[in-house]
C-alpha atoms as a PDB file:
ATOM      1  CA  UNK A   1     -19.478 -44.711 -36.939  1.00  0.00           C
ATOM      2  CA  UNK A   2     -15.913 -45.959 -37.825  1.00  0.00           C
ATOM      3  CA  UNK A   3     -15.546 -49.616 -38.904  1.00  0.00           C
ATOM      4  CA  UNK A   4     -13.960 -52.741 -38.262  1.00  0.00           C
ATOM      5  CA  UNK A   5     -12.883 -54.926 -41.236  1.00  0.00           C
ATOM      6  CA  UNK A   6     -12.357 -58.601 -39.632  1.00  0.00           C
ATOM      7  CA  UNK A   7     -11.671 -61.409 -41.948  1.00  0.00           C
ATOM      8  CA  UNK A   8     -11.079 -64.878 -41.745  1.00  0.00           C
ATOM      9  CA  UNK A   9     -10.479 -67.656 -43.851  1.00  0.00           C
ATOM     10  CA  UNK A  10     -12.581 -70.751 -45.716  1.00  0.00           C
ATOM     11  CA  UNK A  11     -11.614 -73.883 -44.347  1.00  0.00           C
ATOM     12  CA  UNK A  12      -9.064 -75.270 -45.915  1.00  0.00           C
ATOM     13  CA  UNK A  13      -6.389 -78.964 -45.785  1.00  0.00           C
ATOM     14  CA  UNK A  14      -9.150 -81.340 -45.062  1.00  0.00           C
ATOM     15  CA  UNK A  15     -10.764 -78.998 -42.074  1.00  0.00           C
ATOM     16  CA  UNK A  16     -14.659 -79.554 -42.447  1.00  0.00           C
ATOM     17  CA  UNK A  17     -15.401 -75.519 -40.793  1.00  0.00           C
ATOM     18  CA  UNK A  18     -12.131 -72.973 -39.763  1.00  0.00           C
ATOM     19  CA  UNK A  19     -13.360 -71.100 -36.804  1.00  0.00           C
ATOM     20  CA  UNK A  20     -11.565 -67.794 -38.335  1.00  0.00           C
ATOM     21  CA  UNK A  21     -14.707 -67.468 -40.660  1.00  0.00           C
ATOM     22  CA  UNK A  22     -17.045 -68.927 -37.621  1.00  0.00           C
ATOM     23  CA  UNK A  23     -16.360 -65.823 -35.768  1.00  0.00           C
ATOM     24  CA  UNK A  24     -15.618 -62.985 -38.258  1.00  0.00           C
ATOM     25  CA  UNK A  25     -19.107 -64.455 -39.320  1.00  0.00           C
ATOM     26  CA  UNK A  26     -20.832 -64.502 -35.706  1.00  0.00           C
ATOM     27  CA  UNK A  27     -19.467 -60.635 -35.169  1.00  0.00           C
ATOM     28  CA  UNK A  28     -20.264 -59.009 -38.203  1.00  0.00           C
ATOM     29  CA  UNK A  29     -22.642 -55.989 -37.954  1.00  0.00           C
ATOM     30  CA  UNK A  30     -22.189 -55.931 -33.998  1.00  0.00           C
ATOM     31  CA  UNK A  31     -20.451 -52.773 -32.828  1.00  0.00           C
ATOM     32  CA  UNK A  32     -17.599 -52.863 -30.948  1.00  0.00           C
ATOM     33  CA  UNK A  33     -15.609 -50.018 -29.488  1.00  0.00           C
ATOM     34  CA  UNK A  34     -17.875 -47.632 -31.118  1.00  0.00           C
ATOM     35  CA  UNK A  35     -17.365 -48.960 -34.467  1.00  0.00           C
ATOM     36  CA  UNK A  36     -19.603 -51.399 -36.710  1.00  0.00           C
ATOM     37  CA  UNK A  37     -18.019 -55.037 -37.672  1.00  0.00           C
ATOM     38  CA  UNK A  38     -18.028 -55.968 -41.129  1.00  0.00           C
ATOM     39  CA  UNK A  39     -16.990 -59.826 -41.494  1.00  0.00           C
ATOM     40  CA  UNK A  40     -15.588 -60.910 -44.263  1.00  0.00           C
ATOM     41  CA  UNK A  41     -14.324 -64.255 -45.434  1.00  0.00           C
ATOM     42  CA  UNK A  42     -11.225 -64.963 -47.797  1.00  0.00           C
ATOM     43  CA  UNK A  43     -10.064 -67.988 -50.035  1.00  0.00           C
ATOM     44  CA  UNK A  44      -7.589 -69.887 -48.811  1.00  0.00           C
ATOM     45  CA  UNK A  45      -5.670 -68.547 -52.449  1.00  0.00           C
ATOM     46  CA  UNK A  46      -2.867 -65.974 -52.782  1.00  0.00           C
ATOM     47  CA  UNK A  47      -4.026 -63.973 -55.181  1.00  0.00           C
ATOM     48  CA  UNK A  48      -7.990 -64.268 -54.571  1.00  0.00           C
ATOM     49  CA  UNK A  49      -6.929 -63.341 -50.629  1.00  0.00           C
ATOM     50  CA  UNK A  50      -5.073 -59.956 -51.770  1.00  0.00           C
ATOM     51  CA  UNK A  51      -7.950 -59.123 -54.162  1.00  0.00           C
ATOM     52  CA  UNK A  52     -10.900 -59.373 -52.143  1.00  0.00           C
ATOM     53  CA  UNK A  53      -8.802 -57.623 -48.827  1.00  0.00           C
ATOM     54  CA  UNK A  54      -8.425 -54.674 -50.643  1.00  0.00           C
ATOM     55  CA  UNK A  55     -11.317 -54.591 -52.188  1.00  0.00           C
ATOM     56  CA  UNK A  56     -12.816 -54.797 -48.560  1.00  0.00           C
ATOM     57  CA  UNK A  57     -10.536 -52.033 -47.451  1.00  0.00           C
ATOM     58  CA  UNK A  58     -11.369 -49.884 -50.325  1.00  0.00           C
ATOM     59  CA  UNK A  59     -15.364 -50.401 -49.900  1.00  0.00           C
ATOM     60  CA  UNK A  60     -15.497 -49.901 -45.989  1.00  0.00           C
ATOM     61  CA  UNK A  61     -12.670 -47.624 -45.069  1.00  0.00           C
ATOM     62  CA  UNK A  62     -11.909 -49.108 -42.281  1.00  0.00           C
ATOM     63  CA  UNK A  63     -10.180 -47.789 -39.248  1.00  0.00           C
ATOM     64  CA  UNK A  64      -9.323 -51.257 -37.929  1.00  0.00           C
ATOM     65  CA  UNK A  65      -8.330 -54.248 -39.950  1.00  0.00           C
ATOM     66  CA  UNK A  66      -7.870 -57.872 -37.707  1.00  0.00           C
ATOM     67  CA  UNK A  67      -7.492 -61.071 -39.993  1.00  0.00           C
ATOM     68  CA  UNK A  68      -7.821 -64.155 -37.949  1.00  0.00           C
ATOM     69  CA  UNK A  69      -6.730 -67.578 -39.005  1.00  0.00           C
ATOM     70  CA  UNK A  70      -6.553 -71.344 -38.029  1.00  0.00           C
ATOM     71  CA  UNK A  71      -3.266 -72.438 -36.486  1.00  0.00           C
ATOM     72  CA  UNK A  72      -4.230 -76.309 -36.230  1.00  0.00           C
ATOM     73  CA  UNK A  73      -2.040 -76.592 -32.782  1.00  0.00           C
ATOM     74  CA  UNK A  74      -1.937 -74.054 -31.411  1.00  0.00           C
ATOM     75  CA  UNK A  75      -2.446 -73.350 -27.367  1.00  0.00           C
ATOM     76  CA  UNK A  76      -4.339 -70.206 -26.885  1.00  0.00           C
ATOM     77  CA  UNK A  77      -5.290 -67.160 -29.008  1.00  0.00           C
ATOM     78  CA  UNK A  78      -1.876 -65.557 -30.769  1.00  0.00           C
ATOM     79  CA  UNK A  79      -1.461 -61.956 -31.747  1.00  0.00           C
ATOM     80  CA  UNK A  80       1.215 -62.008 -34.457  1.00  0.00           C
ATOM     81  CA  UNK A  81       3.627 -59.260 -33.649  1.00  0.00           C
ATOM     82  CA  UNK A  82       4.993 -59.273 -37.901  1.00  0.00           C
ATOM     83  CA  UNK A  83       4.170 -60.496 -41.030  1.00  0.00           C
ATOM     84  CA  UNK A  84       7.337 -60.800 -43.450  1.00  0.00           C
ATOM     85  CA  UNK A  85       7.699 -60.592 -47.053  1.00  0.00           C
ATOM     86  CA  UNK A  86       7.458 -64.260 -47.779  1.00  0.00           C
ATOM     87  CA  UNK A  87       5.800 -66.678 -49.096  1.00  0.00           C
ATOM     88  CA  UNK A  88       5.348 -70.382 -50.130  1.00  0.00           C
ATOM     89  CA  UNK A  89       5.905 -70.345 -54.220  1.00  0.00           C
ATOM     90  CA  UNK A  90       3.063 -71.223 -56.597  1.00  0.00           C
ATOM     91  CA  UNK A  91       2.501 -74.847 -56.562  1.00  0.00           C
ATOM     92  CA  UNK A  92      -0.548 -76.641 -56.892  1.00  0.00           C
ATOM     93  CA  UNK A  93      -3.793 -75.948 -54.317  1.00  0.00           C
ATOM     94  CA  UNK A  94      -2.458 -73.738 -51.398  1.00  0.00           C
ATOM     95  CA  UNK A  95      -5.522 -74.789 -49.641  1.00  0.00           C
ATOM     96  CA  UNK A  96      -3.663 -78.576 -49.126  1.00  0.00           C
ATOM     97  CA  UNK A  97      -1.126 -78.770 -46.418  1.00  0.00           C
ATOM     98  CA  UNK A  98       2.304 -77.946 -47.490  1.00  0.00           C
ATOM     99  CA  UNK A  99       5.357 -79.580 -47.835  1.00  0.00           C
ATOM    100  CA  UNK A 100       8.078 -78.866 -45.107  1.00  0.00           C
ATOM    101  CA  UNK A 101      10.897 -76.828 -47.014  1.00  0.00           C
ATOM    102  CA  UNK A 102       8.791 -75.873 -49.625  1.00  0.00           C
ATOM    103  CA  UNK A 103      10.044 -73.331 -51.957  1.00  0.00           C
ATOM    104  CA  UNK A 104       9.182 -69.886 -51.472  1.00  0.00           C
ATOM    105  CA  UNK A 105       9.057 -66.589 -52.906  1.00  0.00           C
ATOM    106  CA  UNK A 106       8.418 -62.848 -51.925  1.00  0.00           C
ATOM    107  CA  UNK A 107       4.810 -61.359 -51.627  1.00  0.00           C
ATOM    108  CA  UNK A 108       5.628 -57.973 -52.855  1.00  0.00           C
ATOM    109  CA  UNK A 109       8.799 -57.444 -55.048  1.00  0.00           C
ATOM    110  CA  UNK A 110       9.893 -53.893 -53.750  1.00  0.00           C
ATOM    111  CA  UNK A 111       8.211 -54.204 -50.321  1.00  0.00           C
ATOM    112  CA  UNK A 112      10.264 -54.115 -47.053  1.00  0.00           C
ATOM    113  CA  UNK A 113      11.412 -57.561 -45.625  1.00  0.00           C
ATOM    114  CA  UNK A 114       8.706 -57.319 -42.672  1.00  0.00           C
ATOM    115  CA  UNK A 115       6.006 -55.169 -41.517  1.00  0.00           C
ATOM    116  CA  UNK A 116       4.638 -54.858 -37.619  1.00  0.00           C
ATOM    117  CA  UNK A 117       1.628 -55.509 -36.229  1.00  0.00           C
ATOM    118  CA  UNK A 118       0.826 -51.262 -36.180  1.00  0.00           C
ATOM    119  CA  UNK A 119      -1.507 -52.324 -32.787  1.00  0.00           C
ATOM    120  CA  UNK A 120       0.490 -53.601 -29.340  1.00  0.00           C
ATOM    121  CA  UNK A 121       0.385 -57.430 -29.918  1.00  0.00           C
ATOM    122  CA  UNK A 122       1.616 -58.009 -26.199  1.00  0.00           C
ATOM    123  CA  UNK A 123      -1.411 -55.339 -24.669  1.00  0.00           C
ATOM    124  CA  UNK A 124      -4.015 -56.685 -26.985  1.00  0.00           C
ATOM    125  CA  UNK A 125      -3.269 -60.757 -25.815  1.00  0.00           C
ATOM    126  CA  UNK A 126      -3.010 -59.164 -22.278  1.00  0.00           C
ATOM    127  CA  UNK A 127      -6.654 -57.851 -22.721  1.00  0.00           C
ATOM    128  CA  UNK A 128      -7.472 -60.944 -24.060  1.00  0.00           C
ATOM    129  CA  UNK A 129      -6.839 -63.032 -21.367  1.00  0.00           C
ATOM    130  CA  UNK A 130      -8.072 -60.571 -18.747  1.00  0.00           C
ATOM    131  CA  UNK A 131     -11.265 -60.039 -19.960  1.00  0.00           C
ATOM    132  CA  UNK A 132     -12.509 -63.207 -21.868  1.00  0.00           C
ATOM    133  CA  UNK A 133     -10.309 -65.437 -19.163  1.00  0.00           C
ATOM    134  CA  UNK A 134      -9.253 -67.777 -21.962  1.00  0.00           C
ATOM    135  CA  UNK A 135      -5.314 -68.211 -22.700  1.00  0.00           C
ATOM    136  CA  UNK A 136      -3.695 -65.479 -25.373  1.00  0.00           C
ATOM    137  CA  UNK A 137      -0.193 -64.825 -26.077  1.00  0.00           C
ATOM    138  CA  UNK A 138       1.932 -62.062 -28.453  1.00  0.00           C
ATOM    139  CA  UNK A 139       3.350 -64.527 -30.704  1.00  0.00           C
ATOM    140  CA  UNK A 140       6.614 -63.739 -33.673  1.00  0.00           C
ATOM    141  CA  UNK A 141       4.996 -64.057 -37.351  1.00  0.00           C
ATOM    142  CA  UNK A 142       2.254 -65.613 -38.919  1.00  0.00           C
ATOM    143  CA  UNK A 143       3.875 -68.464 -41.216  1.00  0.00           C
ATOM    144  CA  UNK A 144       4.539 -68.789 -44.715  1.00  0.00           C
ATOM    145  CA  UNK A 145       1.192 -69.229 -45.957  1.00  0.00           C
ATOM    146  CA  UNK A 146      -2.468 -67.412 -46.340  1.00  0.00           C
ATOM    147  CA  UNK A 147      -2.044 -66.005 -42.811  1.00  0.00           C
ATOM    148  CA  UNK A 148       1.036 -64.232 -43.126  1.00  0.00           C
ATOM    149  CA  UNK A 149       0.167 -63.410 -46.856  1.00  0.00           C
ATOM    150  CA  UNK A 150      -2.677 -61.725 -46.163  1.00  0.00           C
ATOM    151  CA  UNK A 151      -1.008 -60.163 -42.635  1.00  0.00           C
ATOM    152  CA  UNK A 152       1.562 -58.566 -44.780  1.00  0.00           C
ATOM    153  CA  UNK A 153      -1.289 -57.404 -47.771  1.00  0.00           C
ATOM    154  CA  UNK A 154      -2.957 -55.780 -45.020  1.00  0.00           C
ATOM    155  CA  UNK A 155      -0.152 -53.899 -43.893  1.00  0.00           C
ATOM    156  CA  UNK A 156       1.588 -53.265 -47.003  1.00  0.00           C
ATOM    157  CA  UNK A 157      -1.688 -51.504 -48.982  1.00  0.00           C
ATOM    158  CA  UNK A 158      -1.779 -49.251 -45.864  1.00  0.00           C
ATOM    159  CA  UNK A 159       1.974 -48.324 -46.237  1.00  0.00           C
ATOM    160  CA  UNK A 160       1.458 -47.709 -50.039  1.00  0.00           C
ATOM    161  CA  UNK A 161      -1.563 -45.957 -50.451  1.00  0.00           C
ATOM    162  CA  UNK A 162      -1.017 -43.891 -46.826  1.00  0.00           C
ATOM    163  CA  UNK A 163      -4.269 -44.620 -44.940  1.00  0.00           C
ATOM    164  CA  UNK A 164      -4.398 -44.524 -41.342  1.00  0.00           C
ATOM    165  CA  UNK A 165      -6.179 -47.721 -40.533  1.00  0.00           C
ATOM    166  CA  UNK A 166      -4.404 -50.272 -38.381  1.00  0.00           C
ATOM    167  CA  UNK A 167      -3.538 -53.728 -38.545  1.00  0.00           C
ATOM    168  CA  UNK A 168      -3.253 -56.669 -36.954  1.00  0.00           C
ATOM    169  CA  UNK A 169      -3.693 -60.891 -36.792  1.00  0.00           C
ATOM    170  CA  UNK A 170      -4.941 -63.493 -34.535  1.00  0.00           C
ATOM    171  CA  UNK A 171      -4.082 -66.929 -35.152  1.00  0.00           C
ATOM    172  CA  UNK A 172      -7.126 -69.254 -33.520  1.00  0.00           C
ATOM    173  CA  UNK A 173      -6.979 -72.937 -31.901  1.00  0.00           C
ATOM    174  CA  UNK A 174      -9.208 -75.390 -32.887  1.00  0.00           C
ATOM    175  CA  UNK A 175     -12.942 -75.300 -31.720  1.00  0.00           C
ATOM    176  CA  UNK A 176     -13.696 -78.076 -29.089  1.00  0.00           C
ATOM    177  CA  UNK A 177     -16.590 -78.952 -31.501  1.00  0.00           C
ATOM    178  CA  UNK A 178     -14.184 -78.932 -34.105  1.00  0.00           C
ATOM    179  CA  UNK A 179     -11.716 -80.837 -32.436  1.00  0.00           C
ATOM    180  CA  UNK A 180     -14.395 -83.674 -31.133  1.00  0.00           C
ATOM    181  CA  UNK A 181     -16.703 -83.467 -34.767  1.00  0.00           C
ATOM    182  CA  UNK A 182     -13.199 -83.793 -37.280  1.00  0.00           C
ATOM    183  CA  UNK A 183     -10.999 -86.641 -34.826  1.00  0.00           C
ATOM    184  CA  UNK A 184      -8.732 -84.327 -33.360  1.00  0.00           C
ATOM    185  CA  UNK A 185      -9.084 -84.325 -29.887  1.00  0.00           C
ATOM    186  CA  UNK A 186      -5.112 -84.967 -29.836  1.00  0.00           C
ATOM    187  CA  UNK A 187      -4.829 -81.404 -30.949  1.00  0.00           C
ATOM    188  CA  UNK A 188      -5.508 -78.167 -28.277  1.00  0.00           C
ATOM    189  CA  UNK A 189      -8.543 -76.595 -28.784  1.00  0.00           C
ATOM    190  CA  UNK A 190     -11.191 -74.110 -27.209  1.00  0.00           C
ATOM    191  CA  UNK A 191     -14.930 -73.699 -27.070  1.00  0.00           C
ATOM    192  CA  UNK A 192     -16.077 -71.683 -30.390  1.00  0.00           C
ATOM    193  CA  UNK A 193     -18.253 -69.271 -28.010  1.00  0.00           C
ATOM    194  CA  UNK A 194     -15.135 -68.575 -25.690  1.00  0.00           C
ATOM    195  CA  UNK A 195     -12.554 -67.765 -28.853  1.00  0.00           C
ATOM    196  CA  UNK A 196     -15.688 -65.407 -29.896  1.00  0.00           C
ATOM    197  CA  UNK A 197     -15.469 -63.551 -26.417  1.00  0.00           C
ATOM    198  CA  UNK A 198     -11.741 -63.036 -26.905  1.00  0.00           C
ATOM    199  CA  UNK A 199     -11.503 -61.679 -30.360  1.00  0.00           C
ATOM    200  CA  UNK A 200     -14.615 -59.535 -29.125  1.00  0.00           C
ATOM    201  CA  UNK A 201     -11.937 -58.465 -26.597  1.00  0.00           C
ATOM    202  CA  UNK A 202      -9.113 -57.564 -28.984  1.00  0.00           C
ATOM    203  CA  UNK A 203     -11.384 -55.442 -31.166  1.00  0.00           C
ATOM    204  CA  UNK A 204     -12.570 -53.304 -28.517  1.00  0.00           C
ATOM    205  CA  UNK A 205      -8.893 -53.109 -26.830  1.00  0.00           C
ATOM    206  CA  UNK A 206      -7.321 -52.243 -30.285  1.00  0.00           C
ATOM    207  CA  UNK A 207     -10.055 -49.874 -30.888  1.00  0.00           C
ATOM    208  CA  UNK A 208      -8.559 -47.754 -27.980  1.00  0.00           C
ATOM    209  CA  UNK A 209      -5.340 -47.814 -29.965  1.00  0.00           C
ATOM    210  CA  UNK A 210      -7.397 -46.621 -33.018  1.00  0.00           C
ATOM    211  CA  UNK A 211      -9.700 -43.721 -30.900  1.00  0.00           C
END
């Protein structure tokens, strides 16, 4: 059976729980699209992040790789179309919220300026929303933080070393328990258990990229 590497992140800038590592933990070991889940969760650290990915990659030989991740904000489920070569510089705890106009550095010196999503970001939100019935949208890139960092890791170890898994990201909403146990009902969210159902949904729609 092939296999699914899904990651998501610790919680990180004051968030109590970050439903990225709710759900990569809630699916691991299920199978999905005729492959076996492995969940793993990531620091919310640059270097720690690219470490433990490819360490994950390299242990599992994955044919799929989807990193989810918390977009505090956010409306529905987003499939991140790129990730680009970019990223906030080295500056105290990149776990604490960011300054705006921070300054910001490459991830990978010689690596191209972005790298696609290599599964359909616009089919895969489509599937989304069709079979889980909760909103989803192809979105542009993933930031200048952890997401996109690890987005562009993902992609860029498969591009170097030439293995044939595929990648992609889903930045996540809030929880409603989230939203209701940390104050921030002013902020979107969705039920955990729904979010679950639609990431189930993208893995087994990307997986018919993959098969």
């Amino acid at each position: 059976m092939s296999t699914i590497l899904l990651t998501g992140f610790l919680p990180f800038g004051g968030y109590q729980t970050n439903p990225s590592q709710q759900i990569a933990e809630r699916l691991h070991g299920e199978a999905i699209g005729g492959a076996r889940v492995v969940g793993v969760t990531l620091p919310v650290a640059f270097a720690e992040s690219a470490d433990l990915l490819t360490a994950a990659i390299a242990a599992h030989k994955p044919s799929l790789v989807i990193s989810l991740g918390l977009a505090a904000g956010s409306t529905c489920l987003e499939m991140e179309r790129f990730a680009v070569n970019l990223r906030v510089a080295e500056r105290g705890d990149p776990a604490l919220p960011q300054p705006r106009n921070a300054p910001q550095m490459v991830i990978v010196a010689d690596g191209m300026t972005a790298l696609f999503s290599t599964i359909d970001a616009e089919r895969i939100a489509a599937a989304i929303a069709e079979k889980s019935d909760i909103p989803a949208q192809a979105h542009s890139y993933a930031g200048a933080y952890a997401c996109n960092f690890v987005f562009y890791q993902a992609l860029h170890y498969a591009q170097q070393w030439d293995l044939n898994y595929k990648a992609g990201f889903i930045h996540l909403p809030l929880t409603s328990e989230q939203a209701r146990a940390e104050n921030k009902m002013h902020l979107a969210s969705l039920p955990l258990e729904s979010m679950v159902a639609g990431v189930r949904a993208a893995l087994e729609e990307a997986m018919r990229e993959v098969n």
